[in-house]
Protein backbone atom coordinates (compact mmCIF):
# COMPACT_ATOMS: atom_id res chain seq x y z
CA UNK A 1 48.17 82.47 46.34
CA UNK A 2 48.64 78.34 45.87
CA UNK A 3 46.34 77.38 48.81
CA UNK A 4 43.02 78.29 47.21
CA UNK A 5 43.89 76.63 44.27
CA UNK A 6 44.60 73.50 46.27
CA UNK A 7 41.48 73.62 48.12
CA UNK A 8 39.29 74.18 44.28
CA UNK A 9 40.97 71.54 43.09
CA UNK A 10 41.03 69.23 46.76
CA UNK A 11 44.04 68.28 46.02
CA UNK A 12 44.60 65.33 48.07
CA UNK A 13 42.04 63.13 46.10
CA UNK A 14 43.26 63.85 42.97
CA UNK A 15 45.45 60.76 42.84
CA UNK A 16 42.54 58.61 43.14
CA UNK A 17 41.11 60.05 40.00
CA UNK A 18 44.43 58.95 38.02
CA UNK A 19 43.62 55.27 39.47
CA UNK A 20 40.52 54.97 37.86
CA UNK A 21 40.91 54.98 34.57
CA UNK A 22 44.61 53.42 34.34
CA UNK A 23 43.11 50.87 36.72
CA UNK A 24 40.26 49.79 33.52
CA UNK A 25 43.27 50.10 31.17
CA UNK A 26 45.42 47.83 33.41
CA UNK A 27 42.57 44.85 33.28
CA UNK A 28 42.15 45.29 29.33
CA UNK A 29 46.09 44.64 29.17
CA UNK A 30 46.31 41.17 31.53
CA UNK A 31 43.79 40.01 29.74
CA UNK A 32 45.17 40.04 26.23
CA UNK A 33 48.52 38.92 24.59
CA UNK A 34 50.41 39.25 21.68
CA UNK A 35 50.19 43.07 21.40
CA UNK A 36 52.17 46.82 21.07
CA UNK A 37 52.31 47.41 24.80
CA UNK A 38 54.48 49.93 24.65
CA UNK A 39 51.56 51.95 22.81
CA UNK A 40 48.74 50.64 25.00
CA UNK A 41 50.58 51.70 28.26
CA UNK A 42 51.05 55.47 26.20
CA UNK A 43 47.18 54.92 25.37
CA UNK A 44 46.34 54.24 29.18
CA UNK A 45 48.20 56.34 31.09
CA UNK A 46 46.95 59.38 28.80
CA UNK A 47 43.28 58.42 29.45
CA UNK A 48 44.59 58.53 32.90
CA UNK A 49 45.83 62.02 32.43
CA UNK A 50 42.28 63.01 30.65
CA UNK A 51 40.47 61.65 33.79
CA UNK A 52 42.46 63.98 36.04
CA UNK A 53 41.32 67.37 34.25
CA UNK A 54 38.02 66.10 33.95
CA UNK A 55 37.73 65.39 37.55
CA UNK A 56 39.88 69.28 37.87
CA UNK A 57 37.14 70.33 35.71
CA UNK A 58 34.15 69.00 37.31
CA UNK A 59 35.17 70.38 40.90
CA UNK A 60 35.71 74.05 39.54
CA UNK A 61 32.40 73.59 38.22
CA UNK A 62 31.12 72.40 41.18
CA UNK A 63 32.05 75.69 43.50
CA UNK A 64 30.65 77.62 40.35
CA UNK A 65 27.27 76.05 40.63
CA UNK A 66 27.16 75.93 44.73
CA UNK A 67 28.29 79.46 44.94
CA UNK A 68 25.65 81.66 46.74
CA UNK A 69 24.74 78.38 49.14
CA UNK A 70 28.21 78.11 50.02
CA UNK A 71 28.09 81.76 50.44
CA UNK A 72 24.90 81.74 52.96
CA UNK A 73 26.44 78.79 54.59
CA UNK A 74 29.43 80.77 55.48
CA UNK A 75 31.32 77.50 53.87
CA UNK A 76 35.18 77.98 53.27
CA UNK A 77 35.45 77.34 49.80
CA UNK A 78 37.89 79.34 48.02
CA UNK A 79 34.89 81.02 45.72
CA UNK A 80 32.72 81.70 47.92
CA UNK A 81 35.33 83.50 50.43
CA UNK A 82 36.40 85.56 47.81
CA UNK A 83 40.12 83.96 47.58
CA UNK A 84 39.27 82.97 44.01
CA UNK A 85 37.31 85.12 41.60
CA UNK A 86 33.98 83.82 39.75
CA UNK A 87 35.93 84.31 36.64
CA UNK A 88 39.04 82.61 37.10
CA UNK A 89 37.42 79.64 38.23
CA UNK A 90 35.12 79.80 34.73
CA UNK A 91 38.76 80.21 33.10
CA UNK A 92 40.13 76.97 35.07
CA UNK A 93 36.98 75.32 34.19
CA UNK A 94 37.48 75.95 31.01
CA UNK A 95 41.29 75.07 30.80
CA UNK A 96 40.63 71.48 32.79
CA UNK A 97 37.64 69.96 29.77
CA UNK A 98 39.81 71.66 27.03
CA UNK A 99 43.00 70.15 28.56
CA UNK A 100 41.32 66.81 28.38
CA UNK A 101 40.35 66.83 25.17
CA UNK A 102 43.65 67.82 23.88
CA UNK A 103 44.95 64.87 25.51
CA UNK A 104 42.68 63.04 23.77
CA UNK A 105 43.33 64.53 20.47
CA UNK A 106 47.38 64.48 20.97
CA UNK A 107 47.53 60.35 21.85
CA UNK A 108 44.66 59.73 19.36
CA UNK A 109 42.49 58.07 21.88
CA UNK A 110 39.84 55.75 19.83
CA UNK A 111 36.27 56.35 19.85
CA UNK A 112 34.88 54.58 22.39
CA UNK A 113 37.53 56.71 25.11
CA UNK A 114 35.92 59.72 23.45
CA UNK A 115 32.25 58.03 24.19
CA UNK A 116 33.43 56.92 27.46
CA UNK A 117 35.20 61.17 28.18
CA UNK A 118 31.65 62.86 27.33
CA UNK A 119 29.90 60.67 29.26
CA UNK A 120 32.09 61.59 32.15
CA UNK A 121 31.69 64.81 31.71
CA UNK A 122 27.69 64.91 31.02
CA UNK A 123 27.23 63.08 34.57
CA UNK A 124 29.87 65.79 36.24
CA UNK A 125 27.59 68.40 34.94
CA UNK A 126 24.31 66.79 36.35
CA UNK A 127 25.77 65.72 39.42
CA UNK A 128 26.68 69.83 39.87
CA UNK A 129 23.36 70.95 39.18
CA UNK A 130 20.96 68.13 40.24
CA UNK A 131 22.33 66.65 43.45
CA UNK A 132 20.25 69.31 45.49
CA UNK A 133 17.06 68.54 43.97
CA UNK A 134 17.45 65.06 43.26
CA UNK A 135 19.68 63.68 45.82
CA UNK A 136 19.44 59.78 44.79
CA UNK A 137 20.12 60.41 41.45
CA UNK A 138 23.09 62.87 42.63
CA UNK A 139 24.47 59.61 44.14
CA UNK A 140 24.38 57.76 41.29
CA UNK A 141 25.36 60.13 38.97
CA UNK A 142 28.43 60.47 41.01
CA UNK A 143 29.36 56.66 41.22
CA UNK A 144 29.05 56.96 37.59
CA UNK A 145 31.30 59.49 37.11
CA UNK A 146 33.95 57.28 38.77
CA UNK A 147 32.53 53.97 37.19
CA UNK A 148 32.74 55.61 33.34
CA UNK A 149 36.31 56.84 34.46
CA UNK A 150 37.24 52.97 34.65
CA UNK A 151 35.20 52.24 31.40
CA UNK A 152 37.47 55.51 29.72
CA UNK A 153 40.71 53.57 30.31
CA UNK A 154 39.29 50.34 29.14
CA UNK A 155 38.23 51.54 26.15
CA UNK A 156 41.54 53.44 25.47
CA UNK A 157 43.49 50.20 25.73
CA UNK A 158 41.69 48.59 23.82
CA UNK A 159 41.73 51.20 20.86
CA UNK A 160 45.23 51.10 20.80
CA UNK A 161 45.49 47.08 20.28
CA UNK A 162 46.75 46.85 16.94
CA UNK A 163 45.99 42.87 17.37
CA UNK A 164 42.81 40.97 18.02
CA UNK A 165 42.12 39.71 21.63
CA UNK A 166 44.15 36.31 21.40
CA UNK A 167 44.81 36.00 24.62
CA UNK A 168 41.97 34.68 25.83
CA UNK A 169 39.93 34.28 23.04
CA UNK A 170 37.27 36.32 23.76
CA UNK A 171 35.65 39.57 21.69
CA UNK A 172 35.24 42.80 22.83
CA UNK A 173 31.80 42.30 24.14
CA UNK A 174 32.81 38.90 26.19
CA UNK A 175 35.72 41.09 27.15
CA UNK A 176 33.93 44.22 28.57
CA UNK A 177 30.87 42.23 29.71
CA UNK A 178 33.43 39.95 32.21
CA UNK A 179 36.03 41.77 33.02
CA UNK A 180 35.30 45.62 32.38
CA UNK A 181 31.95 45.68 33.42
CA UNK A 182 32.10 44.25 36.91
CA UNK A 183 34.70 47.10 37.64
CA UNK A 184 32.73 49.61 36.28
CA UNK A 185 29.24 48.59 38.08
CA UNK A 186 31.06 48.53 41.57
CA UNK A 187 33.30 51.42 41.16
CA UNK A 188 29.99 53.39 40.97
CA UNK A 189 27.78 51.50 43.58
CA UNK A 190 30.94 52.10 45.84
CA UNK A 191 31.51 55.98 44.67
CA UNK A 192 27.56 56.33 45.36
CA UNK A 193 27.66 54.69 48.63
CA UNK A 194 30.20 57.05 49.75
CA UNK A 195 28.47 60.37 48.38
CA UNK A 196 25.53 58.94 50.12
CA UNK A 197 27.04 58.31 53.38
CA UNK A 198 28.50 62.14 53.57
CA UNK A 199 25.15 63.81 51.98
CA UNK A 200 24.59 66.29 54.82
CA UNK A 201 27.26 65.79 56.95
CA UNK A 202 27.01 69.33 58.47
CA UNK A 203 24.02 68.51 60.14
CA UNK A 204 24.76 64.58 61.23
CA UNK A 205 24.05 63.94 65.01
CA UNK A 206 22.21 60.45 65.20
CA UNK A 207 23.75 57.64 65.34
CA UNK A 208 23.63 55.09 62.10
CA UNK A 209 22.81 51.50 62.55
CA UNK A 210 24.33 48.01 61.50
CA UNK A 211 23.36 48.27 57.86
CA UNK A 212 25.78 51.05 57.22
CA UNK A 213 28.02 48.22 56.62
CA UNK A 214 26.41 46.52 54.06
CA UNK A 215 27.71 48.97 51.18
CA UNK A 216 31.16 47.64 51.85
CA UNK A 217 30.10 44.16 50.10
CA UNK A 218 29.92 46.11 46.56
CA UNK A 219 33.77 46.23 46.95
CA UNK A 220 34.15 43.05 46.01
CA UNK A 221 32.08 43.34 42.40
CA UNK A 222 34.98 44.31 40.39
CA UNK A 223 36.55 40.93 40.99
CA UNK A 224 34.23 38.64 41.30
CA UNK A 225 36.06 36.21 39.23
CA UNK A 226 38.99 36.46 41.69
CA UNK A 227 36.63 35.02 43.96
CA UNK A 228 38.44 31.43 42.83
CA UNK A 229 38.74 29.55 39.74
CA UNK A 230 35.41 28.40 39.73
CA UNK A 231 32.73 31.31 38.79
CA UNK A 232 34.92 31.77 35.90
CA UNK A 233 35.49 28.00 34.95
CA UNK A 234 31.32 27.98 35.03
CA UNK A 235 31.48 31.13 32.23
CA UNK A 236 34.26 30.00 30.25
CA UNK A 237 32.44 26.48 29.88
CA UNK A 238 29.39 27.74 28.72
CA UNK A 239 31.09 30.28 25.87
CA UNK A 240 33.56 27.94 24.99
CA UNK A 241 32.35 24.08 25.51
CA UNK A 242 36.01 23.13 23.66
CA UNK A 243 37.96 24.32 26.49
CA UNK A 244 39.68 27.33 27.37
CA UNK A 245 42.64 28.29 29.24
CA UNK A 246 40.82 29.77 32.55
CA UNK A 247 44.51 30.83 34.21
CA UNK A 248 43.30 34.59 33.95
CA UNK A 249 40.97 33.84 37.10
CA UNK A 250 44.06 33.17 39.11
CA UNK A 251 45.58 35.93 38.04
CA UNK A 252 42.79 37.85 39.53
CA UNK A 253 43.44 37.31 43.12
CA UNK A 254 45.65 40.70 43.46
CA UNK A 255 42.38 42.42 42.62
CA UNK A 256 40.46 40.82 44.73
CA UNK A 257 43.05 41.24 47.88
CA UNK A 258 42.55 44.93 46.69
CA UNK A 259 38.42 44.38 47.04
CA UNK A 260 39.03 43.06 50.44
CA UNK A 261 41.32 45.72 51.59
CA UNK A 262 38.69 48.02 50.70
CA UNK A 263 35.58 46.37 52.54
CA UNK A 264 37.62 46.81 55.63
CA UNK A 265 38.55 50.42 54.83
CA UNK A 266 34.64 51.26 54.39
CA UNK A 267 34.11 49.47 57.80
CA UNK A 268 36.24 50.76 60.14
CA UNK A 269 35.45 54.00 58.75
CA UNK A 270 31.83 53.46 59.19
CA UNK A 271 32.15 51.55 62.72
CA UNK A 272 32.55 54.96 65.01
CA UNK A 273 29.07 56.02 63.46
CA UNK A 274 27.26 53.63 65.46
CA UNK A 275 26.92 56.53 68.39
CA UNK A 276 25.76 59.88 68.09
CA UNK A 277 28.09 61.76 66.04
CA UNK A 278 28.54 65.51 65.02
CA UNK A 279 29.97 66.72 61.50
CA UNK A 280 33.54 66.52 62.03
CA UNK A 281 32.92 62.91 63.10
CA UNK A 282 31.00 61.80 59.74
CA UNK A 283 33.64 63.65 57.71
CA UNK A 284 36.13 61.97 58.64
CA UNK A 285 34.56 58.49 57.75
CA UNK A 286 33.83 59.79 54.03
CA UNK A 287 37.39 60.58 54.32
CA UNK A 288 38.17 57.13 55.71
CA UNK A 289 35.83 55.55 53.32
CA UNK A 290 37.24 57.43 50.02
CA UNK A 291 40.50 55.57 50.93
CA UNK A 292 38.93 52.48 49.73
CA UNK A 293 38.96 53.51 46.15
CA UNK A 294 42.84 53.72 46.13
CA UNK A 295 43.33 50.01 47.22
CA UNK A 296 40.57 48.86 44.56
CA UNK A 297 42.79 50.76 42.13
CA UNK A 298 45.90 49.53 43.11
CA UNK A 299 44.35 45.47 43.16
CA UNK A 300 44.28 46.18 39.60
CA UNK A 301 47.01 48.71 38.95
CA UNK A 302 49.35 45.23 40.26
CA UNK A 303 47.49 42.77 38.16
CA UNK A 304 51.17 43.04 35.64
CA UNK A 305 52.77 40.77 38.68
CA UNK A 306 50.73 37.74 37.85
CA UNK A 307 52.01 37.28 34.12
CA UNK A 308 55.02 38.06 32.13
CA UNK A 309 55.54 40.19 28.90
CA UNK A 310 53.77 42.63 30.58
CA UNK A 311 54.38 46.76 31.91
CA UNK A 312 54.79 45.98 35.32
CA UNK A 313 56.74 48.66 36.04
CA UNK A 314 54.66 51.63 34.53
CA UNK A 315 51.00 50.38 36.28
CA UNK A 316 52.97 49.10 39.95
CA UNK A 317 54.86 52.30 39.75
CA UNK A 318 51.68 54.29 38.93
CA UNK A 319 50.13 52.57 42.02
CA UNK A 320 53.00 53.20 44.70
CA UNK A 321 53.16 56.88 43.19
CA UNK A 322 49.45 57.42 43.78
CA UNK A 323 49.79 56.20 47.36
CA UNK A 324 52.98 58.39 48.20
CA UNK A 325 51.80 61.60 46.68
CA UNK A 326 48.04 61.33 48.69
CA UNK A 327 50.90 60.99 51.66
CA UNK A 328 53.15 64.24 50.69
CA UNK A 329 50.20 66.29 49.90
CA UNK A 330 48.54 65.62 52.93
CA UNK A 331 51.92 66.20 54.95
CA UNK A 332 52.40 69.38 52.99
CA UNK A 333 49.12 70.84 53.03
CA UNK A 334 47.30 69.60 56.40
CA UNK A 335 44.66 72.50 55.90
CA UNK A 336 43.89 71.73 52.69
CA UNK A 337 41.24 69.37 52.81
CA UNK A 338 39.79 66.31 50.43
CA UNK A 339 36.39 65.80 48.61
C-alpha cells in the first residue's frame, strides 16, 4: 500500500527539494549580522518545509495531467496502473498546496515568501500542462520552479530580520541582485539543462556530442563571487568608493567547491552518452546529473563554517541529513525510482 505512494511522490528526490530553498535562506543569513537567528533559521527551514509539499504537490499533479499518455504508453506510474485512484491523487494534490500554505500561515512567512510560493506553484502548473506542447518553455519553466524555490527561502530570511542588513552594508536590492540572484539564475539554467537532457529518454539511441558538456559551466553561476576576491572587490568598489569590508567573498569558496563538485557530477554523467545509447542508459545520466543539485545545495547549506555567531549546526546538519536520507531511501526502496 506504501510503494505507490513512494513512486507519486519519487521519493528519493525529495531531499533535494528541501535544499533549495534552505540553501537561498542560508546565503541571506552569512551575509548579514547583528540579527534574531534563532527566528530566521525557524523562518528558513519552514520555507524549506513549504518547498517540499509544493514540489509533493506538483508531482501528484503531474501523473493527474499525464494520465491517459502514461496509460497508452503502458508507463508504470502508480495512476495510470491503477495502484492509486484518480481521486486520491486529486485529494493528495490537494493536501500537498494546502499543507504549504499552512506552513506559511503558521511561521508567518513575509510577503515576498508568499510572492516567491505562488510563483512556484504557477510554473508547476504550466510545466504539467505545457511541457508537451511547448517543450523549451517546459524546460524553463522547470528550472524555474527550482530557481524560485531558492528565491522562496531568501525571501523568508529576510522577512524575518527584525534588523537592517548591517552586515555588509548593502539593501535588499544590492543584496538579492549579488548574492540571491546568481543562485537563483543558475539553479534554473541547471534544473532546465537537466529536464532537457532527459526530454524523451524512452526513445534515445544516438549518440550526443561534445557540447553536452557545456551545460555543466552554469554550475558555477551561483557563486561567481567565490570565484576569488576580486569580481567582488570590482562591485563593492563601484557601490561603495569609501571602502567596504569584501571578507564575504572569501567566505564564498565553500559554495563554489559545491559549484565545482557539481560540474563534474553533470560530466561524468553525461560522458557515457557520447556512443549510441538506449533509454535505460540516458536515465541513468538524468539520474547522475540530478545529483548535482544536492552538492550546489550543500556549498551553501555549509556557508555557517566560514563565520561565527552563526547556525551552523541547523543548515550543516540539514545538509548531511539530506545526503543520508537520498542514501536510506534508495537502500530501502531500490524499485522505487527518482524524477
Amino acid at each position: 500500500m506504501i510503494t505507490p505512494w513512494l513512486r507519486l511522490f519519487r521519493v528519493p528526490n525529495l531531499p533535494t527539494a528541501i535544499g533549495d530553498a534552505v540553501a537561498g535562506g542560508a546565503a541571506v543569513l552569512f551575509a548579514v549580522d547583528g540579527i534574531d537567528a534563532a527566528s530566521v533559521v525557524r523562518a528558513v527551514l519552514a520555507a524549506g518545509a513549504a518547498e517540499l509539499l509544493l514540489y509533493m504537490g506538483g508531482l501528484a499533479d503531474n501523473d493527474l495531467v499525464d494520465e491517459e499518455a502514461d496509460r497508452a504508453a503502458g508507463s508504470s506510474r502508480p495512476l495510470a496502473t491503477g495502484a492509486l485512484s484518480r481521486r486520491a491523487v486529486r485529494t493528495a494534490r490537494a493536501v500537498c498546496f494546502a499543507g504549504a500554505a499552512a506552513v506559511g500561515l503558521a511561521f508567518r512567512l513575509g510577503a515576498g515568501w508568499w510572492a516567491c510560493a505562488a510563483a512556484v506553484a504557477g510554473c508547476v502548473l504550466a510545466y504539467d500542462r505545457l511541457k508537451e506542447r511547448l517543450p523549451r518553455l517546459g524546460f524553463l519553466l522547470m528550472g524555474l520552479c527550482r530557481g524560485l524555490a531558492v528565491a522562496s527561502g531568501a525571501a523568508a530570511a529576510r522577512g524575518a530580520l527584525r534588523a537592517p542588513v548591517v552586515g555588509t552594508q548593502l539593501s535588499d536590492a544590492q543584496l538579492f541582485g549579488l548574492l540571491v540572484l546568481p543562485m537563483v539564475l543558475g539553479w534554473t539554467l541547471y534544473t532546465a539543462a537537466v529536464t532537457r537532457l532527459g526530454a524523451g529518454e524512452e526513445r534515445a539511441s544516438a549518440p550526443l556530442g561534445p557540447e553536452r558538456y557545456l551545460p555543466a559551466a552554469v554550475a558555477l553561476i551561483p557563486s561567481w563571487f567565490g570565484w576569488g576576491p576580486l569580481p567582488l572587490c570590482v562591485v563593492w568598489s563601484l557601490l561603495h568608493p569609501d571602502g567596504v569590508s569584501v571578507g564575504v567573498s572569501r567566505g564564498l569558496l565553500v559554495p563554489f567547491a559545491g559549484s565545482v563538485a557539481a560540474m563534474a557530477a553533470w560530466c561524468a554523467a553525461v560522458a557515457p552518452l557520447g556512443k549510441p545509447h538506449g533509454p535505460a542508459e540516458r536515465g541513468r545520466a538524468v539520474g547522475r546529473a540530478i545529483g548535482g543539485l544536492p552538492w550546489m545545495q550543500t556549498g551553501f547549506l555549509c556557508i555557517p563554517l566560514q563565520s561565527s555567531g552563526e547556525p551552523v549546526a541547523a543548515f550543516v546538519g540539514l545538509a548531511a541529513a539530506c545526503w543520508l536520507a537520498r542514501l536510506a531511501i534508495r537502500r530501502a526502496w531500490p524499485a522505487v525510482t527518482g524524477s
